[in-house]
Structure formats: C-alpha cells, structure tokens
C-alpha atoms as a PDB file:
ATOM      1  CA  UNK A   1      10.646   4.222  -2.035  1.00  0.00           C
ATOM      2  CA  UNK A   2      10.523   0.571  -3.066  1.00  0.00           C
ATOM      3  CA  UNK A   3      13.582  -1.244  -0.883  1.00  0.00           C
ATOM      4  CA  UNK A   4      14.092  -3.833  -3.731  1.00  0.00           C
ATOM      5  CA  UNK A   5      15.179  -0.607  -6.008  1.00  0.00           C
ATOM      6  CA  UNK A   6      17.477   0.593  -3.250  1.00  0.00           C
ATOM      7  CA  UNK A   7      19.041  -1.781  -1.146  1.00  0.00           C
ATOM      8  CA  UNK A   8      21.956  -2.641  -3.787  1.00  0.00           C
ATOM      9  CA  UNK A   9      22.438   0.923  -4.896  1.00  0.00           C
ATOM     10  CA  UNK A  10      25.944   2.208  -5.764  1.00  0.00           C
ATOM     11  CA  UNK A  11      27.441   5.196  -7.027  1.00  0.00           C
ATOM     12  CA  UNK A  12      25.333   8.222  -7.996  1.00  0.00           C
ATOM     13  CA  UNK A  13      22.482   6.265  -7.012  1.00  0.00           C
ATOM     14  CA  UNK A  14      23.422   5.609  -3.564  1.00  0.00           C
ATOM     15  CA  UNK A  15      24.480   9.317  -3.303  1.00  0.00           C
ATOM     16  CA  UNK A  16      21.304  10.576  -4.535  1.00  0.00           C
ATOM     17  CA  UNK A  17      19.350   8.281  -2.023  1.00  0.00           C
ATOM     18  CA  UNK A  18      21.252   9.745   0.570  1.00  0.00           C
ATOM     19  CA  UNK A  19      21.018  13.515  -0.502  1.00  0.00           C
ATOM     20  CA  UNK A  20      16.968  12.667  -0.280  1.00  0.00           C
ATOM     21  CA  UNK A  21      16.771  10.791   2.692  1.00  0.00           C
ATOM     22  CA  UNK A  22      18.786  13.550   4.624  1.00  0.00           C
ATOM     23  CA  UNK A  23      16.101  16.374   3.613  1.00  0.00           C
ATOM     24  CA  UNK A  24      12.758  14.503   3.230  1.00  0.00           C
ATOM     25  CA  UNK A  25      10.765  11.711   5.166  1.00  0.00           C
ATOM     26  CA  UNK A  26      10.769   8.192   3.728  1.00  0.00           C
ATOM     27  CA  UNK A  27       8.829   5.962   3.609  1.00  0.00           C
ATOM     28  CA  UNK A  28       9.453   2.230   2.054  1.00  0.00           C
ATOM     29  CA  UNK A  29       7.283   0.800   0.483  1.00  0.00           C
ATOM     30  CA  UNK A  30       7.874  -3.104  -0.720  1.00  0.00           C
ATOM     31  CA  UNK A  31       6.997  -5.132  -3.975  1.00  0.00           C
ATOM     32  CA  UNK A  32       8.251  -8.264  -3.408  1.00  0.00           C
ATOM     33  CA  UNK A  33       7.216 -10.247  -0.215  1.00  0.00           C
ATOM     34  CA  UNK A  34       4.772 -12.040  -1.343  1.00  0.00           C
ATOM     35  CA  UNK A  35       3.152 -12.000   2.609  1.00  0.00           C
ATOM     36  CA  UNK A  36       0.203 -14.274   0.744  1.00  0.00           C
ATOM     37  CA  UNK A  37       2.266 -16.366  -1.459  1.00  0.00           C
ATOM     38  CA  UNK A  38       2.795 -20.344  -0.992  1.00  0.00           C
ATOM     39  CA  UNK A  39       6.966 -20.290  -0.697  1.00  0.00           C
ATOM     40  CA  UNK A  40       8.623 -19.311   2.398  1.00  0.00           C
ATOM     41  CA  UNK A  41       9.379 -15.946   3.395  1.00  0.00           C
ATOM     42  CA  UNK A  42      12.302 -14.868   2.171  1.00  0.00           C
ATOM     43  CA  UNK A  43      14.364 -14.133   5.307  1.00  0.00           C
ATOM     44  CA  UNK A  44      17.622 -13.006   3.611  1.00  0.00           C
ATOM     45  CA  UNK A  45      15.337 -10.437   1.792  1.00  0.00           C
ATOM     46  CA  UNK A  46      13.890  -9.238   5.363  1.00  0.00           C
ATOM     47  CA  UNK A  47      17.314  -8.658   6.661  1.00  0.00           C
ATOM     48  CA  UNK A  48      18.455  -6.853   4.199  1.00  0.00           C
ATOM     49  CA  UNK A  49      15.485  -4.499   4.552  1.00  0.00           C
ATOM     50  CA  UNK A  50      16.282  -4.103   8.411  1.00  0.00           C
ATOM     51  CA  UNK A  51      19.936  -3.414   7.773  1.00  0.00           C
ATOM     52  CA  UNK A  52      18.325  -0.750   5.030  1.00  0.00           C
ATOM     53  CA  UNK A  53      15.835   0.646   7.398  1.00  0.00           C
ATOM     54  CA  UNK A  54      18.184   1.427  10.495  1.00  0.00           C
ATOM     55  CA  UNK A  55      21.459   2.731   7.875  1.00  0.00           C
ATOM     56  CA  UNK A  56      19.003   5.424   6.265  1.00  0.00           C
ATOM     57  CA  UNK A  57      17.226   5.705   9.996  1.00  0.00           C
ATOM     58  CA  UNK A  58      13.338   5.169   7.889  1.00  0.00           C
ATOM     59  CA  UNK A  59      10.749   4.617  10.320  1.00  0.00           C
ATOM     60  CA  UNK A  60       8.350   3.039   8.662  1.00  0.00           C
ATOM     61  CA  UNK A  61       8.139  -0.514   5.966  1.00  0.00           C
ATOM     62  CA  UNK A  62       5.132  -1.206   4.500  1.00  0.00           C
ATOM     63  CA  UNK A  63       4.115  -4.050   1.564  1.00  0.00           C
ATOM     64  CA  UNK A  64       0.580  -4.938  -0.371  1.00  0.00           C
ATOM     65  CA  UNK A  65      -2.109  -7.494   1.397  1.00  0.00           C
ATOM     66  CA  UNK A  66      -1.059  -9.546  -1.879  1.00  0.00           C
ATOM     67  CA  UNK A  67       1.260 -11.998  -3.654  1.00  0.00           C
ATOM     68  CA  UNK A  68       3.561 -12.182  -6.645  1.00  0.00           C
ATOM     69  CA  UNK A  69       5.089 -15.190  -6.323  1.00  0.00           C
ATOM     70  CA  UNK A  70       4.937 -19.588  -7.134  1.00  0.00           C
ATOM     71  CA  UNK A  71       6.364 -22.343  -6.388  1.00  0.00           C
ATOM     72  CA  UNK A  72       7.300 -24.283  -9.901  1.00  0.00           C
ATOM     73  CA  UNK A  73       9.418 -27.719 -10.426  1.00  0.00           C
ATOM     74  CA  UNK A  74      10.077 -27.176  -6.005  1.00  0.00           C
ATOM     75  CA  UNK A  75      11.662 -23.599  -6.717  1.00  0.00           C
ATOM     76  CA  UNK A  76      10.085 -20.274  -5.577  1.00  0.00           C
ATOM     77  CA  UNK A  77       9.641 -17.651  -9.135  1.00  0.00           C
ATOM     78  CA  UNK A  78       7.815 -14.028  -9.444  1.00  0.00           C
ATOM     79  CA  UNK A  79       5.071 -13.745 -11.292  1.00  0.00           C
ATOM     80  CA  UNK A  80       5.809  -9.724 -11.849  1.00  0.00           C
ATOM     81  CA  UNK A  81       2.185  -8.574 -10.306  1.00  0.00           C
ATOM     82  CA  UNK A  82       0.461  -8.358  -7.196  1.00  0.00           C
ATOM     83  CA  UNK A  83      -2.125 -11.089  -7.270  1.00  0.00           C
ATOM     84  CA  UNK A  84      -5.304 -11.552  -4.712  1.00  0.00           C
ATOM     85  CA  UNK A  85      -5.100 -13.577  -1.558  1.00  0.00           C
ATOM     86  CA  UNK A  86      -8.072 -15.320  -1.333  1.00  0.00           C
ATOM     87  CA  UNK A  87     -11.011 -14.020   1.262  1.00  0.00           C
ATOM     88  CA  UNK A  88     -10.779 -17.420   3.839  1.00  0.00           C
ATOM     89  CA  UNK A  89     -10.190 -17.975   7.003  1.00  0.00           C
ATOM     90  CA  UNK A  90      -7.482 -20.118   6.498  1.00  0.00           C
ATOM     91  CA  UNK A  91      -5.840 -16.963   4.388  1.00  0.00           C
ATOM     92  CA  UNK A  92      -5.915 -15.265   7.760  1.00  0.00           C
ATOM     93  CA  UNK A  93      -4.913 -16.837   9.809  1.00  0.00           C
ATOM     94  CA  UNK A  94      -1.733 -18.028   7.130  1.00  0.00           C
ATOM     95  CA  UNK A  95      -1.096 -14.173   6.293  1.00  0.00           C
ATOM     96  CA  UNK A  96      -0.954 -13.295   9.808  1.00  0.00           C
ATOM     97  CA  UNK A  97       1.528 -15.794  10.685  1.00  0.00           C
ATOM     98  CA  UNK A  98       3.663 -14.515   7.911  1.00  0.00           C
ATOM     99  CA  UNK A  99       3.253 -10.852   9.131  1.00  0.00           C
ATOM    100  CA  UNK A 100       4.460 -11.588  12.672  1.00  0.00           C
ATOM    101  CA  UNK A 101       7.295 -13.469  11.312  1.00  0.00           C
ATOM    102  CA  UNK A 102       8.319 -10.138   9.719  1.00  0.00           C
ATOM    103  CA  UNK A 103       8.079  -7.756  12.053  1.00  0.00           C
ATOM    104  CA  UNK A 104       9.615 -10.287  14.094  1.00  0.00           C
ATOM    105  CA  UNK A 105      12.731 -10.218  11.559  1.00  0.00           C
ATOM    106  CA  UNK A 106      12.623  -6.587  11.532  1.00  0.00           C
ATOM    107  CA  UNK A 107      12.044  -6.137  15.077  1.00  0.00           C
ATOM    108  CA  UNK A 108       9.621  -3.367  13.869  1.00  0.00           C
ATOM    109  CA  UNK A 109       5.487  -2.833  13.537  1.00  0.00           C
ATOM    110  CA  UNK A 110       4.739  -3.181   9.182  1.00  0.00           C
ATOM    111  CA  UNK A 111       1.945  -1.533   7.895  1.00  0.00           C
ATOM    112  CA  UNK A 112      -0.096  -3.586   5.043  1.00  0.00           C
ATOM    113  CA  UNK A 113      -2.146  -1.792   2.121  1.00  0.00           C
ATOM    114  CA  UNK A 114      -4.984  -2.875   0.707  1.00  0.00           C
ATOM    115  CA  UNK A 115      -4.675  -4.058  -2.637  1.00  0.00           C
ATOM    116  CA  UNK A 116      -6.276  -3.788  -6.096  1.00  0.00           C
ATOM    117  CA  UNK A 117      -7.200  -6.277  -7.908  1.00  0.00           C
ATOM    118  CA  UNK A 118      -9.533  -7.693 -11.260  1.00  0.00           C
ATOM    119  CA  UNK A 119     -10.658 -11.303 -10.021  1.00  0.00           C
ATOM    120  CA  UNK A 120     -11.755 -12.657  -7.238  1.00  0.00           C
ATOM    121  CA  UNK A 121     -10.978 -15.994  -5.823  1.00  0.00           C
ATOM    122  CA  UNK A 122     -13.864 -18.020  -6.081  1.00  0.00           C
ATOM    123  CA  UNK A 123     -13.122 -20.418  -3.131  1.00  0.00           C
ATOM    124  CA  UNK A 124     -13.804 -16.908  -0.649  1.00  0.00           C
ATOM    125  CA  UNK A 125     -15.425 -17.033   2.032  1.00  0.00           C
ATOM    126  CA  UNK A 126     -15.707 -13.342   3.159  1.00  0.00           C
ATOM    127  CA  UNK A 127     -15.558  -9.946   1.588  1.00  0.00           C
ATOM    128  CA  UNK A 128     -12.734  -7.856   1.099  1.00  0.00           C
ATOM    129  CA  UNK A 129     -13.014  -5.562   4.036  1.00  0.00           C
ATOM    130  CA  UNK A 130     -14.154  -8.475   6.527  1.00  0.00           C
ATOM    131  CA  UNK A 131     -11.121  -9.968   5.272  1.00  0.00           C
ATOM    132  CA  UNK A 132      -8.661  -7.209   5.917  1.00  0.00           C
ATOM    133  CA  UNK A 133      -9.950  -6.282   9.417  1.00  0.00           C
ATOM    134  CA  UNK A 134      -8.797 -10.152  10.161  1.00  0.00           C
ATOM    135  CA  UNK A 135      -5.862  -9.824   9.167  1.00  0.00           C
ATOM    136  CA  UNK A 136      -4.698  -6.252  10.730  1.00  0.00           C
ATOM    137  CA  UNK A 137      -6.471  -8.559  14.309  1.00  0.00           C
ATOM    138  CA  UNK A 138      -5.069 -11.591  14.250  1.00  0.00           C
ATOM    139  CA  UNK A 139      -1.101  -9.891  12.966  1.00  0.00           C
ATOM    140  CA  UNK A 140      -1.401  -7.091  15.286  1.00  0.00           C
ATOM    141  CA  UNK A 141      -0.184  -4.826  11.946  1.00  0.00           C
ATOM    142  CA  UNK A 142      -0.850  -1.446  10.726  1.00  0.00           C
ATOM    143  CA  UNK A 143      -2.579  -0.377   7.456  1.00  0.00           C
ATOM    144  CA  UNK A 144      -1.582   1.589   4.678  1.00  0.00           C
ATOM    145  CA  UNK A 145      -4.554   2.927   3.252  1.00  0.00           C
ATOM    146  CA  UNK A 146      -4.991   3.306  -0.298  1.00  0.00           C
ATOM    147  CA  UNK A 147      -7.917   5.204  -1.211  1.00  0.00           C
ATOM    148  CA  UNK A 148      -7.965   5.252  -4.927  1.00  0.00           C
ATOM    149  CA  UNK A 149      -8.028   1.009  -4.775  1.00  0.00           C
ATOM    150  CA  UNK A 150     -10.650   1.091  -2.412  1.00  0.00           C
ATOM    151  CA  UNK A 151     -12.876   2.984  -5.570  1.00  0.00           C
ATOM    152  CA  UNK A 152     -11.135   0.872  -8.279  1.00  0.00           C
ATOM    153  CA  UNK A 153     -12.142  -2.879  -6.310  1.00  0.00           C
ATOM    154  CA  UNK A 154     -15.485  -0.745  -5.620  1.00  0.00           C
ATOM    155  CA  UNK A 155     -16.306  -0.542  -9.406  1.00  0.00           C
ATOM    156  CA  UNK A 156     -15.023  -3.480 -10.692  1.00  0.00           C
ATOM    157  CA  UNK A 157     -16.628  -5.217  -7.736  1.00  0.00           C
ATOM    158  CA  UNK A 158     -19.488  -3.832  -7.345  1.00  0.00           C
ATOM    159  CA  UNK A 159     -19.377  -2.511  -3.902  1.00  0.00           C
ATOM    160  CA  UNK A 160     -19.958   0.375  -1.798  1.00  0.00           C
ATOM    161  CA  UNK A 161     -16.441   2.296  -1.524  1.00  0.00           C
ATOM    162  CA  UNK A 162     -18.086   5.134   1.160  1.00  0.00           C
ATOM    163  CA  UNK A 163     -19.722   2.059   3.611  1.00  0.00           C
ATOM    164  CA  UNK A 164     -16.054   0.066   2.918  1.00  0.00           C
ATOM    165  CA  UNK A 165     -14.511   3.192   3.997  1.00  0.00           C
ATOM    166  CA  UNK A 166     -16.488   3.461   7.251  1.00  0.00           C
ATOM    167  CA  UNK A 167     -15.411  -0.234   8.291  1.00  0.00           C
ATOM    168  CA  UNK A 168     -11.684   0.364   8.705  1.00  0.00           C
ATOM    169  CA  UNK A 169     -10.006   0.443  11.626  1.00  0.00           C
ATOM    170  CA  UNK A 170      -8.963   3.425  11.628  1.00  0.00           C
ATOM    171  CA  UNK A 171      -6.855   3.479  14.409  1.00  0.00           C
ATOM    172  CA  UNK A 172      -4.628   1.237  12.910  1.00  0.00           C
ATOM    173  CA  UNK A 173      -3.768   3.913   9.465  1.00  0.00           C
ATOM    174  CA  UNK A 174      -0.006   5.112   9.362  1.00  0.00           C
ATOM    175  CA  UNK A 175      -0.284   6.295   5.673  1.00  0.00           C
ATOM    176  CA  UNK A 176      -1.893   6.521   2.670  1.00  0.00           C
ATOM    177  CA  UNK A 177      -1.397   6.489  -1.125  1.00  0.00           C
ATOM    178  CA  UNK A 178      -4.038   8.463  -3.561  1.00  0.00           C
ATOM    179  CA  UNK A 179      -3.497   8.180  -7.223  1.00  0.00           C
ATOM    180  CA  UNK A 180      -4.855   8.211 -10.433  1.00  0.00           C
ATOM    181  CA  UNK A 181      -6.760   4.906 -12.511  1.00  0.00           C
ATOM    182  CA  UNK A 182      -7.405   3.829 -16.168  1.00  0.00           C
ATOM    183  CA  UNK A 183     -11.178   3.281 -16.542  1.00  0.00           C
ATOM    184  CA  UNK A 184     -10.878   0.752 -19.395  1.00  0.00           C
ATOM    185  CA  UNK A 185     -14.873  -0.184 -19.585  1.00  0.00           C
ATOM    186  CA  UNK A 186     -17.678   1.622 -17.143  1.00  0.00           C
ATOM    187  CA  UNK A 187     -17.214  -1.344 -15.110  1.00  0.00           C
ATOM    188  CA  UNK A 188     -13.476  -1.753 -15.715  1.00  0.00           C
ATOM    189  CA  UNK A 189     -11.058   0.554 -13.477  1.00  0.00           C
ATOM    190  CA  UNK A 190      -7.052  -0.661 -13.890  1.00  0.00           C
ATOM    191  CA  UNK A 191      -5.124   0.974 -11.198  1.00  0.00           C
ATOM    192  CA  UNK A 192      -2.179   1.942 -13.172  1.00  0.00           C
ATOM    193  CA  UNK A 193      -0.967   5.389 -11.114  1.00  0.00           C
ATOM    194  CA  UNK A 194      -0.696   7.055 -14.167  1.00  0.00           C
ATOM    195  CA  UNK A 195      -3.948   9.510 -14.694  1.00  0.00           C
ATOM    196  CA  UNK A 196      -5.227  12.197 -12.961  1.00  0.00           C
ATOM    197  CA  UNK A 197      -7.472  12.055  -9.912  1.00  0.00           C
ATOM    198  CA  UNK A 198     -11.075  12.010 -10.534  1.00  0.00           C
ATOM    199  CA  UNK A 199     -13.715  13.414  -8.007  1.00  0.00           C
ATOM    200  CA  UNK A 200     -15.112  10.512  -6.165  1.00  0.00           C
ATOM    201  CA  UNK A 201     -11.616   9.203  -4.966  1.00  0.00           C
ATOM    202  CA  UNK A 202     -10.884  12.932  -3.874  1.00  0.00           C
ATOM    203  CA  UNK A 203     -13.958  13.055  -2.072  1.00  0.00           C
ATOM    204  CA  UNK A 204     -13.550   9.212  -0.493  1.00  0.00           C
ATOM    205  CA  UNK A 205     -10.335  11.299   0.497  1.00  0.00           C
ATOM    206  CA  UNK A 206     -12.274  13.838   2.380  1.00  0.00           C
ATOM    207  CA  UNK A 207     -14.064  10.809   4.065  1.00  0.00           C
ATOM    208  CA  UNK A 208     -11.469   9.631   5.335  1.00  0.00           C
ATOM    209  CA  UNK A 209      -9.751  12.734   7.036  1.00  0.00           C
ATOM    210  CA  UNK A 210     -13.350  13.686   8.365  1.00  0.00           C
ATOM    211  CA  UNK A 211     -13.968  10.207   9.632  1.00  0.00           C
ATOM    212  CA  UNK A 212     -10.442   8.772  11.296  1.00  0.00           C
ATOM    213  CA  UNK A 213      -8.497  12.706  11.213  1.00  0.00           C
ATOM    214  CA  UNK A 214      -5.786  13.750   9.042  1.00  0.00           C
ATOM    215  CA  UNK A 215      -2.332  10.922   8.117  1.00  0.00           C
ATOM    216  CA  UNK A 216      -0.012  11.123   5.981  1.00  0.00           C
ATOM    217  CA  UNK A 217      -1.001  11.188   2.278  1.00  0.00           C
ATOM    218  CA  UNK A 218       1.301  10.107  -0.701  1.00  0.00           C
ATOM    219  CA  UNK A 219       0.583  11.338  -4.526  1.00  0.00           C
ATOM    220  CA  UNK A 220       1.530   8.343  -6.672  1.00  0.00           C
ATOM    221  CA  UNK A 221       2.157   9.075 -10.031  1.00  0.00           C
ATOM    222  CA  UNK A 222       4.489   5.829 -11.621  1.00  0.00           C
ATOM    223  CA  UNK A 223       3.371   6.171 -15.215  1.00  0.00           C
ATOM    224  CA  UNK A 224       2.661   8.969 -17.939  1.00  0.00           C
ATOM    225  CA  UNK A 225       4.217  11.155 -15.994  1.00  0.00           C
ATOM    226  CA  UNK A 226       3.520  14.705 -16.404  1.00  0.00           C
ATOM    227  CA  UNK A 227       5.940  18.356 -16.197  1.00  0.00           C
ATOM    228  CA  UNK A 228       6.181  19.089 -12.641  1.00  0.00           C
ATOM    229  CA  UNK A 229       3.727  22.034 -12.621  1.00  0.00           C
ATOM    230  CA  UNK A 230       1.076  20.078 -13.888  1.00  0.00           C
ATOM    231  CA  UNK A 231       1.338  17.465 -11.132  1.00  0.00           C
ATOM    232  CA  UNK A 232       1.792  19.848  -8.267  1.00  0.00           C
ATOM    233  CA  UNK A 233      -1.820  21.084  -8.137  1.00  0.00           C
ATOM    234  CA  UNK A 234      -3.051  17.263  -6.547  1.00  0.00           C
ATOM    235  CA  UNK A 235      -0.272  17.633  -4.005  1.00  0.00           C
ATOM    236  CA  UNK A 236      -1.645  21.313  -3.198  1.00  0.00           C
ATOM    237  CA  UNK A 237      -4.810  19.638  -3.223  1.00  0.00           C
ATOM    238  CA  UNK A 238      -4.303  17.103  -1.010  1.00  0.00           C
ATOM    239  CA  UNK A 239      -2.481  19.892   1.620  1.00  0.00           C
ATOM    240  CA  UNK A 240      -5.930  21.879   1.142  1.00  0.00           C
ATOM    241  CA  UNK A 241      -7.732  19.341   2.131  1.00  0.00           C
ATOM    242  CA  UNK A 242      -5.737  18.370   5.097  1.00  0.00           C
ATOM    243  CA  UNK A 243      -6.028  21.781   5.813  1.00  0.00           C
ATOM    244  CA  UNK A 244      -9.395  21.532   6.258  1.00  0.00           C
ATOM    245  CA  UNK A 245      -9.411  18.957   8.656  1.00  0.00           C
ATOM    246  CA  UNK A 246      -7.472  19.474  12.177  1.00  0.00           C
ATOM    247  CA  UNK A 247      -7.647  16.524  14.458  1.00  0.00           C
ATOM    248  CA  UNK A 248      -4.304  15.909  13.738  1.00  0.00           C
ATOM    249  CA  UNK A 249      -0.904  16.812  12.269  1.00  0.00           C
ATOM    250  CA  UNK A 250       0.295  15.664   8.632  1.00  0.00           C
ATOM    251  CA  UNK A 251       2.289  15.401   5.508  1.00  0.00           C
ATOM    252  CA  UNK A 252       1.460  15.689   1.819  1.00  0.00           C
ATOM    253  CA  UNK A 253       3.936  13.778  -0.162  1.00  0.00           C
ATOM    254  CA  UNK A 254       4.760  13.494  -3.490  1.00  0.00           C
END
C-alpha cells in the first residue's frame, strides 16, 4: 500500500486497513519522497510513516530510485510523476545521503526500486544499472526489484534486460513488483500497470528466481482493471513459477 493514501485514513477506511493488515502481509510502498529531488527531505512526512509503520506493525517501506518534486519561487511543489535521477556520480553520492537520512528517521533498512522511465538525462555519466549498484553501496539500502521496468527501460533504451538482470546484487532484493506495460510504438513501452503480462517479462521473471532464488513477488494491476477471475491466473502464475524454484521460501501477492 502507498503510505501517502493511508496515513490520514478515517472511518471505514481506517477500518478496512485494519481488517487487511490483520489477515495479510503489507508491504508500503511510497510515492512521494522524492529521495532524488533538489528540496529537502521532508522529515514531518518520514515520521509520520514511522509512526504508520510500527501502529500497523509493517515490516518493510520501500520508495522509487526517482523524483517528483521542484523547487519554484523558494517553495518545494510535486510534479505528479516519477522523474529520472540523473546517472552521475554526484547523483550518488547525493541519493545516498538522502537514503541514510531516512532510514535514519525511521530507524529502519528501506528498500529502493528501480524505476521506469522515457528520457534520459543527458549530463550521465554511467548506465542505469552501474548507477543503481552505487547507490544500494554507498546507502547501505535494499532493492525492490521491478522486473517488468527493467524490460520497459530495456526497449525504450535499447539495452540488454537478461545481462541487466545478471548485474544486480542480488543479495540485497526484499521484493519485487511484475506488471503489465502499454507498448505505444515497437520502441515505445509506457509502464502503466494496466495490461496483461507478456512473455519476455515472465521469463526475465524466471531469471531472476533461477539466478538470486525465490522473494516475494507482487502482481500490480493499478489501471483497466479486470473481474477478479481474469486477473487471478498471473498470480497462479507467478506461485507456479515460484514453485518451480526452491532455494528459498516466498509469497505471491496480489
């Protein structure tokens, strides 16, 4: 679940969230940090999250290797999508910073997930995995692996998503997301979580458990959201392949 959605919630809401969170692990998942953007963290934001985190008892916060947010006329303002950090060193070492000071705040290890995106900073210096490895280093972080933006920057970038794959640290992977992608030209994948899955992000899938073992896997479906039955076969899909695999115990999650 996305804190931001959560953390105010009264009423039926608040009920409901606690019906779920008393039957099913959570996992949150955050929108609005901004860990690469230029304004401060936002520390009252952070401690809300901790207060969140130890009330509902959820182990585990993650947030995107991204930003979202500016600084106009001195004030901090969203820019309502998840924008690319660019590929420097100076990136790193400024994202890592930023990291600590969070799990500082929440006096917890995060988990970061690589993100998609549809232009690259020119000013890089590195690529995108070089630049993630850095940054999981130098913060002393976990990773939340998606696998279906790993294919969609592979396409629109040009890249090789199975040798990308095989450079994580693997180690370092908590949880995953898989979902489905728009392709809106053959070299044109938008990562909108609202299509099916196609075959080469199930099989970098099956990479993945066969090269780091079995983690927790996530089905995210946000958009164009289909009957129930229809969407269970991926989650029964993803639990078959798991099943495949046994170096190490997991969830399927929907």
């Amino acid at each position: 679940i996305a804190p931001e959605n959560w953390i105010n919630a009264e009423g039926k809401a608040a009920a409901d969230l606690s019906w779920f969170v008393e039957r099913y692990p959570i996992v949150c998942h955050g929108l609005c940090l901004s860990l690469g953007g230029p304004d401060p963290l936002n520390v009252k934001f952070l401690k809300q999250v901790k207060a969140f985190l130890k009330q509902h008892q959820i182990p585990l916060y993650t947030e995107h290797l991204s930003y979202c947010t500016d600084i106009q006329h001195g004030e901090a303002g969203y820019l309502y999508d998840l924008l690319p950090i660019p590929f420097t060193e100076e990136a790193v070492h400024y994202v890592a910073k930023r990291i600590r000071q969070t799990q500082d705040i929440l006096e917890q290890r995060i988990a970061v997930e690589n993100a998609s995106f549809y232009v690259a900073a020119p000013i890089s210096e590195m690529d995108e995995i070089s630049f993630i490895k850095a940054v999981l280093a130098e913060a002393d972080c976990d990773l939340h692996l998606d696998i279906n933006n790993i294919y969609v920057n592979s396409i629109n970038f040009n890249f090789d998503a199975s040798a990308f794959l095989k450079q994580i640290p693997g180690e370092r992977i908590v949880y995953s997301h898989i979902a489905g992608h728009l392709q809106v030209q053959p070299d044109l994948l938008v990562d909108t979580h609202g299509e099916p899955i196609i075959d080469p992000v199930w099989k970098l899938l099956e990479q993945a458990y066969m090269q780091f073992g079995t983690f927790p896997t996530l089905l995210e479906r946000d958009t164009n959201i289909p009957p129930l039955p229809d969407i269970l076969p991926e989650l029964n899909k993803i639990k078959q392949i798991q099943s495949s695999f046994h170096h190490q115990k997991s969830v399927a999650t929907c």
